[in-house]
N, C-alpha and C. Protein backbone atom coordinates (compact mmCIF):
# COMPACT_ATOMS: atom_id res chain seq x y z
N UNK A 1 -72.78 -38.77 -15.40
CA UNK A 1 -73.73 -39.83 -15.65
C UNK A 1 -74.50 -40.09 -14.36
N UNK A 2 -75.94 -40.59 -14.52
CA UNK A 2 -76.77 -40.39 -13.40
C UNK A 2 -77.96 -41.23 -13.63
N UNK A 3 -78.61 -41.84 -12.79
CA UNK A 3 -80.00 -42.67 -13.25
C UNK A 3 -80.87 -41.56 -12.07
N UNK A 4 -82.21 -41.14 -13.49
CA UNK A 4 -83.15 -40.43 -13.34
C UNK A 4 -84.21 -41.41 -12.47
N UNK A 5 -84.78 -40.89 -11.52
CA UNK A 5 -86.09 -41.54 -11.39
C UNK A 5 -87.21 -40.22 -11.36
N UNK A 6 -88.21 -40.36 -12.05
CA UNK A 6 -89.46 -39.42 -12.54
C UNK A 6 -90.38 -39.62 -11.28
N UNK A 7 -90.86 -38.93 -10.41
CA UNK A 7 -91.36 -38.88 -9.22
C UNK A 7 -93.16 -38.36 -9.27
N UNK A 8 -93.65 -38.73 -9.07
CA UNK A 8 -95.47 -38.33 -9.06
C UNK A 8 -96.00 -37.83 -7.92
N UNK A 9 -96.06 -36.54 -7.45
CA UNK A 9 -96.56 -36.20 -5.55
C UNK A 9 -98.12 -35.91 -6.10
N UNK A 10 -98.68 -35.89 -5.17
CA UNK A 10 -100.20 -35.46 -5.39
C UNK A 10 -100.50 -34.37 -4.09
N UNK A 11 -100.30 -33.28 -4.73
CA UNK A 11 -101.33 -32.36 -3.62
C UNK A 11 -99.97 -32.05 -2.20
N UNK A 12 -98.34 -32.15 -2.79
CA UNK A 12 -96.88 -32.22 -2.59
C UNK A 12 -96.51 -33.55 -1.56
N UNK A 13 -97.75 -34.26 -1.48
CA UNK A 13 -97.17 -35.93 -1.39
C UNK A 13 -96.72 -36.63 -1.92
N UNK A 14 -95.88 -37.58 -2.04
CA UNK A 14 -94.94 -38.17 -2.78
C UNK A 14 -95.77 -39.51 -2.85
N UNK A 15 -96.37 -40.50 -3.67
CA UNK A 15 -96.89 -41.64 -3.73
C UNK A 15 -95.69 -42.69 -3.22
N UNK A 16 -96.60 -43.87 -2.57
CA UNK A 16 -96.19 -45.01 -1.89
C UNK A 16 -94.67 -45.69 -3.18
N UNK A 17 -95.68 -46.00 -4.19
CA UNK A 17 -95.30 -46.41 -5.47
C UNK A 17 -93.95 -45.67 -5.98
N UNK A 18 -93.92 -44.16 -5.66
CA UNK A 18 -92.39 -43.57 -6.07
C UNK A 18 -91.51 -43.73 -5.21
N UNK A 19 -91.91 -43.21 -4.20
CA UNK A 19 -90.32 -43.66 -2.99
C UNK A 19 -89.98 -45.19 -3.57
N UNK A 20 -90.77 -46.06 -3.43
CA UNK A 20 -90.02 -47.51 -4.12
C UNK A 20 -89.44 -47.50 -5.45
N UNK A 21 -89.78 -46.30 -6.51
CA UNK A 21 -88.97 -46.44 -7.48
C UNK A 21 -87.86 -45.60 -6.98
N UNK A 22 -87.88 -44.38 -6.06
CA UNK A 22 -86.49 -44.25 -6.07
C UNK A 22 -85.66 -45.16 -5.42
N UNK A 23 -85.63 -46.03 -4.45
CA UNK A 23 -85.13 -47.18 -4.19
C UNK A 23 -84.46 -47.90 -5.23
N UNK A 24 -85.41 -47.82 -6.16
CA UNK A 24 -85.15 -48.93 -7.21
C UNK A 24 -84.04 -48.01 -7.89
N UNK A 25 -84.02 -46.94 -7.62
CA UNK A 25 -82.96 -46.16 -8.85
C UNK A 25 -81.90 -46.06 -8.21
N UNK A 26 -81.94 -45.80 -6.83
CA UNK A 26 -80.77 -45.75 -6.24
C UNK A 26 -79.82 -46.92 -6.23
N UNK A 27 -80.74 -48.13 -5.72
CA UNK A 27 -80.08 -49.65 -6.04
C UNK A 27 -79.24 -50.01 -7.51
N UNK A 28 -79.96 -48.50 -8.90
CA UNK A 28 -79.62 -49.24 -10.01
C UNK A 28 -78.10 -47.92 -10.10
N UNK A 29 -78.32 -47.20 -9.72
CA UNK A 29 -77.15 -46.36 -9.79
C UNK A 29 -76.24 -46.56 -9.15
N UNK A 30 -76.06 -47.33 -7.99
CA UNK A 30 -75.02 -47.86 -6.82
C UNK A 30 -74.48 -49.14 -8.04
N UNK A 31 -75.26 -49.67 -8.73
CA UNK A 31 -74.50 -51.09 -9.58
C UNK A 31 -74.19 -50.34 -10.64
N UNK A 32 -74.24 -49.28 -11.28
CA UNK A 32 -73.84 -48.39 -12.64
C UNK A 32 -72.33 -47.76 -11.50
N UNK A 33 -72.03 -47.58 -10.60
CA UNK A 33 -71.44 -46.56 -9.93
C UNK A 33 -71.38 -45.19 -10.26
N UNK A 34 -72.78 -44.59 -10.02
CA UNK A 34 -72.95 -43.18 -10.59
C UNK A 34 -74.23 -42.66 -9.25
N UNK A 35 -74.97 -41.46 -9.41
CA UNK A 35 -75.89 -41.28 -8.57
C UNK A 35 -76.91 -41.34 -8.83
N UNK A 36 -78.39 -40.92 -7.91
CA UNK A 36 -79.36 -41.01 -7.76
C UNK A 36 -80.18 -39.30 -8.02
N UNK A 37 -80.63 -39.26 -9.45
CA UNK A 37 -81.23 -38.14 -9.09
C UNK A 37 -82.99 -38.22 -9.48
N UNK A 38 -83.45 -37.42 -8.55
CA UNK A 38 -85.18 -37.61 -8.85
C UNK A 38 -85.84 -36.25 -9.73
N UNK A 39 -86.65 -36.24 -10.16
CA UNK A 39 -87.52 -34.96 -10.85
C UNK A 39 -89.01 -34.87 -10.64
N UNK A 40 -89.41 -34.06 -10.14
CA UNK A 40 -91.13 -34.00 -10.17
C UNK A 40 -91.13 -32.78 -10.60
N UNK A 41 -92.89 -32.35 -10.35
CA UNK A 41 -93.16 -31.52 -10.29
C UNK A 41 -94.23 -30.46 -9.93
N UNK A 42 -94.41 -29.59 -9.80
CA UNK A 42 -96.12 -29.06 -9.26
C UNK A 42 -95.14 -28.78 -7.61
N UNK A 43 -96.31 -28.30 -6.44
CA UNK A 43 -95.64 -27.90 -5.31
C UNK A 43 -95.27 -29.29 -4.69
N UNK A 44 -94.53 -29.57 -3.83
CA UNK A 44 -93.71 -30.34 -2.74
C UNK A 44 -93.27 -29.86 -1.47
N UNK A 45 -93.53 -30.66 -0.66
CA UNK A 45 -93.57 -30.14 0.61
C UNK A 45 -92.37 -30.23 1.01
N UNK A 46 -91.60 -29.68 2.04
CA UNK A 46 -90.20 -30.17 2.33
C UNK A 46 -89.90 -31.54 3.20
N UNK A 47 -90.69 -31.77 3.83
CA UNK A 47 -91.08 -33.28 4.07
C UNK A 47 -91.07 -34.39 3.46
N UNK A 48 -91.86 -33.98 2.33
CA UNK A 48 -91.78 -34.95 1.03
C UNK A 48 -90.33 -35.17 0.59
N UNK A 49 -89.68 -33.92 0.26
CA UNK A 49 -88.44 -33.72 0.00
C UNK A 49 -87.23 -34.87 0.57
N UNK A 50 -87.73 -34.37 1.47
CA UNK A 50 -86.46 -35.07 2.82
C UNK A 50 -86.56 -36.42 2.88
N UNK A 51 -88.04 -36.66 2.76
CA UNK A 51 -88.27 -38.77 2.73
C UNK A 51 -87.76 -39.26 1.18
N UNK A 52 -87.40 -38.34 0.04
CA UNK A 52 -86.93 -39.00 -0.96
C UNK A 52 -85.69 -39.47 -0.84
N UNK A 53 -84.86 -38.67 -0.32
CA UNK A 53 -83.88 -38.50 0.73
C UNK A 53 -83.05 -39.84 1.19
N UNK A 54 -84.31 -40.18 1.66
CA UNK A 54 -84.33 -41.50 2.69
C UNK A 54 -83.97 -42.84 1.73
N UNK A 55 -84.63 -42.69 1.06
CA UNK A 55 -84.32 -43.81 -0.68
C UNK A 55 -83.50 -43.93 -1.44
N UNK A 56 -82.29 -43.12 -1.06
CA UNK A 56 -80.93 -43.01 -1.60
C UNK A 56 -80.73 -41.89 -2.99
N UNK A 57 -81.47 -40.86 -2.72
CA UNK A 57 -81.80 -40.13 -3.95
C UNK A 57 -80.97 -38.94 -3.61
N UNK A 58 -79.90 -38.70 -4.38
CA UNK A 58 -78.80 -37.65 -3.86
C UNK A 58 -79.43 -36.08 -3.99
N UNK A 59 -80.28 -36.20 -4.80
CA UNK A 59 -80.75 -34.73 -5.75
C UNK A 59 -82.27 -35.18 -6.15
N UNK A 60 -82.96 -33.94 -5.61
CA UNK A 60 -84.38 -33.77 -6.10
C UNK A 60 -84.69 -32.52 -7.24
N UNK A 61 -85.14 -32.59 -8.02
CA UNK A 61 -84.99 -31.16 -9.22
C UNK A 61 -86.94 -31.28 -9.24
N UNK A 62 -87.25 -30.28 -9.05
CA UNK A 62 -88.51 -29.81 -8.86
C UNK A 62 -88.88 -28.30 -9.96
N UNK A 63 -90.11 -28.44 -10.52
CA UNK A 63 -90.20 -27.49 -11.52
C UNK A 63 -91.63 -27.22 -10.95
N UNK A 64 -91.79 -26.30 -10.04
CA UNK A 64 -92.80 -25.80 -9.46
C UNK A 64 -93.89 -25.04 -10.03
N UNK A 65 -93.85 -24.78 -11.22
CA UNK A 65 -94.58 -23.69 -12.67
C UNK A 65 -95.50 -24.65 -12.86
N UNK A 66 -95.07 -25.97 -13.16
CA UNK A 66 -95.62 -26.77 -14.03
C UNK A 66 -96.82 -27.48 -12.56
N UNK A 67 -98.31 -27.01 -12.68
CA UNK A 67 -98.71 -27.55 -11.83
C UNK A 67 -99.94 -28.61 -12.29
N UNK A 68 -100.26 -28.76 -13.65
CA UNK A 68 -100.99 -30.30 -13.98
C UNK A 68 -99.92 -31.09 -14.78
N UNK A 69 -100.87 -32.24 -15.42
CA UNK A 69 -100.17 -32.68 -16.35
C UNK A 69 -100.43 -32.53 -17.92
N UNK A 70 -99.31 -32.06 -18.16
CA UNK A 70 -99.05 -31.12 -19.27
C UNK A 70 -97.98 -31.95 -20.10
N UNK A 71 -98.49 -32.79 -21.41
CA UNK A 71 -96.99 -33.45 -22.02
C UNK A 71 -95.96 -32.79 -22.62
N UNK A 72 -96.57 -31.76 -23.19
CA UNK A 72 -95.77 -31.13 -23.52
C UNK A 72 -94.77 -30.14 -22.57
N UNK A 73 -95.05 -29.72 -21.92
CA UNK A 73 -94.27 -29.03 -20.80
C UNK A 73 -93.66 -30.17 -20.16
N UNK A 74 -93.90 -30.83 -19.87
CA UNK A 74 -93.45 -31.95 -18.71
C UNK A 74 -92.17 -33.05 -19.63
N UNK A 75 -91.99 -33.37 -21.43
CA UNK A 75 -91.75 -33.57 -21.72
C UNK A 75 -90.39 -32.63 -22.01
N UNK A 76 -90.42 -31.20 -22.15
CA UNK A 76 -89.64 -30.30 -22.32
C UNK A 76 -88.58 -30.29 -20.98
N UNK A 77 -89.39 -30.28 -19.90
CA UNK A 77 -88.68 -29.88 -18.21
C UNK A 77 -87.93 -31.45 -18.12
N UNK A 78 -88.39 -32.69 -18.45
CA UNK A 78 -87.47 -34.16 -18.08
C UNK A 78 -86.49 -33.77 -19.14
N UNK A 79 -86.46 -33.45 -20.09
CA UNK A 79 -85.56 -33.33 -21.47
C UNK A 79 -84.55 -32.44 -20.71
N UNK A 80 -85.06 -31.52 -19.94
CA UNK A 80 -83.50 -30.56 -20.06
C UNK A 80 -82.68 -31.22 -18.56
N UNK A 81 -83.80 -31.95 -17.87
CA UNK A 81 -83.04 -32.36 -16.86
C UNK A 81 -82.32 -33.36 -17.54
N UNK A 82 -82.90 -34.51 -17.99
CA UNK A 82 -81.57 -35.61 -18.51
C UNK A 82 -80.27 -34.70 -19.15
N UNK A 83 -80.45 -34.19 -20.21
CA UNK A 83 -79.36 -33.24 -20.69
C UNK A 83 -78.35 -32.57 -20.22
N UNK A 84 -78.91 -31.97 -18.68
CA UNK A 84 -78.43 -30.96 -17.86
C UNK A 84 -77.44 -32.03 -16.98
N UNK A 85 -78.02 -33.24 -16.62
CA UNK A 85 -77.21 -34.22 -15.23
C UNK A 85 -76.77 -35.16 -15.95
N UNK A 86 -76.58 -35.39 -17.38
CA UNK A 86 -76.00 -36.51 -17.84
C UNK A 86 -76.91 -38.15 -17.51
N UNK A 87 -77.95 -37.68 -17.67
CA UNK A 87 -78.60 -39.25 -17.31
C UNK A 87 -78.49 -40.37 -17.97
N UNK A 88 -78.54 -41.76 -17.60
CA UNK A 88 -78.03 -42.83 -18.98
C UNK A 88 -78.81 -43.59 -18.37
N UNK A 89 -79.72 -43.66 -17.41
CA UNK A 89 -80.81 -44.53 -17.32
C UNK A 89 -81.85 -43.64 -16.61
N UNK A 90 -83.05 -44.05 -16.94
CA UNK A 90 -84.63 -43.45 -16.50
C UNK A 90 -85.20 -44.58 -15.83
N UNK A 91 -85.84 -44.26 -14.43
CA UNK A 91 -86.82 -45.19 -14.01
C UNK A 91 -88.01 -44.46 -13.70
């Protein structure tokens, strides 16, 4: 079991707005007692990587194929991640 947070980079920057939701996920997975995992997608820099890091996010899962936004693809790639890590909350 795991709380997802869904991550948005632009151009493999990570927005202001997501590092604070992973915060927010990490804070909500430390009160579930379970972990912190994040998902984006498109390229990411390893920088980016490492500052999610910083937000208490144990695991980053990145699907690098997928480089617009695509619902259907993007709907398919969060689906197998919840499935795959046992997720029981999404932020």
């Amino acid at each position: 079991m795991a709380v997802l947070v869904v991550i948005e980079n632009t151009d493999g920057v990570i927005k202001k707005a997501a590092l604070e939701a992973c915060g927010y996920g990490s804070k909500t997975a430390e009160l579930l007692g379970t972990s912190c995992i994040a998902a984006t997608y498109g390229e990411i820099s390893e920088d980016a990587l490492s500052e999610v890091g910083k937000y208490g996010v144990s695991k980053v899962i990145v699907a690098p194929q997928i480089n617009r936004v695509d619902g259907q693809q993007l709907t398919r790639f969060f689906g197998e991640v919840i499935e795959s890590n046992g997720i029981q909350t999404v932020v």
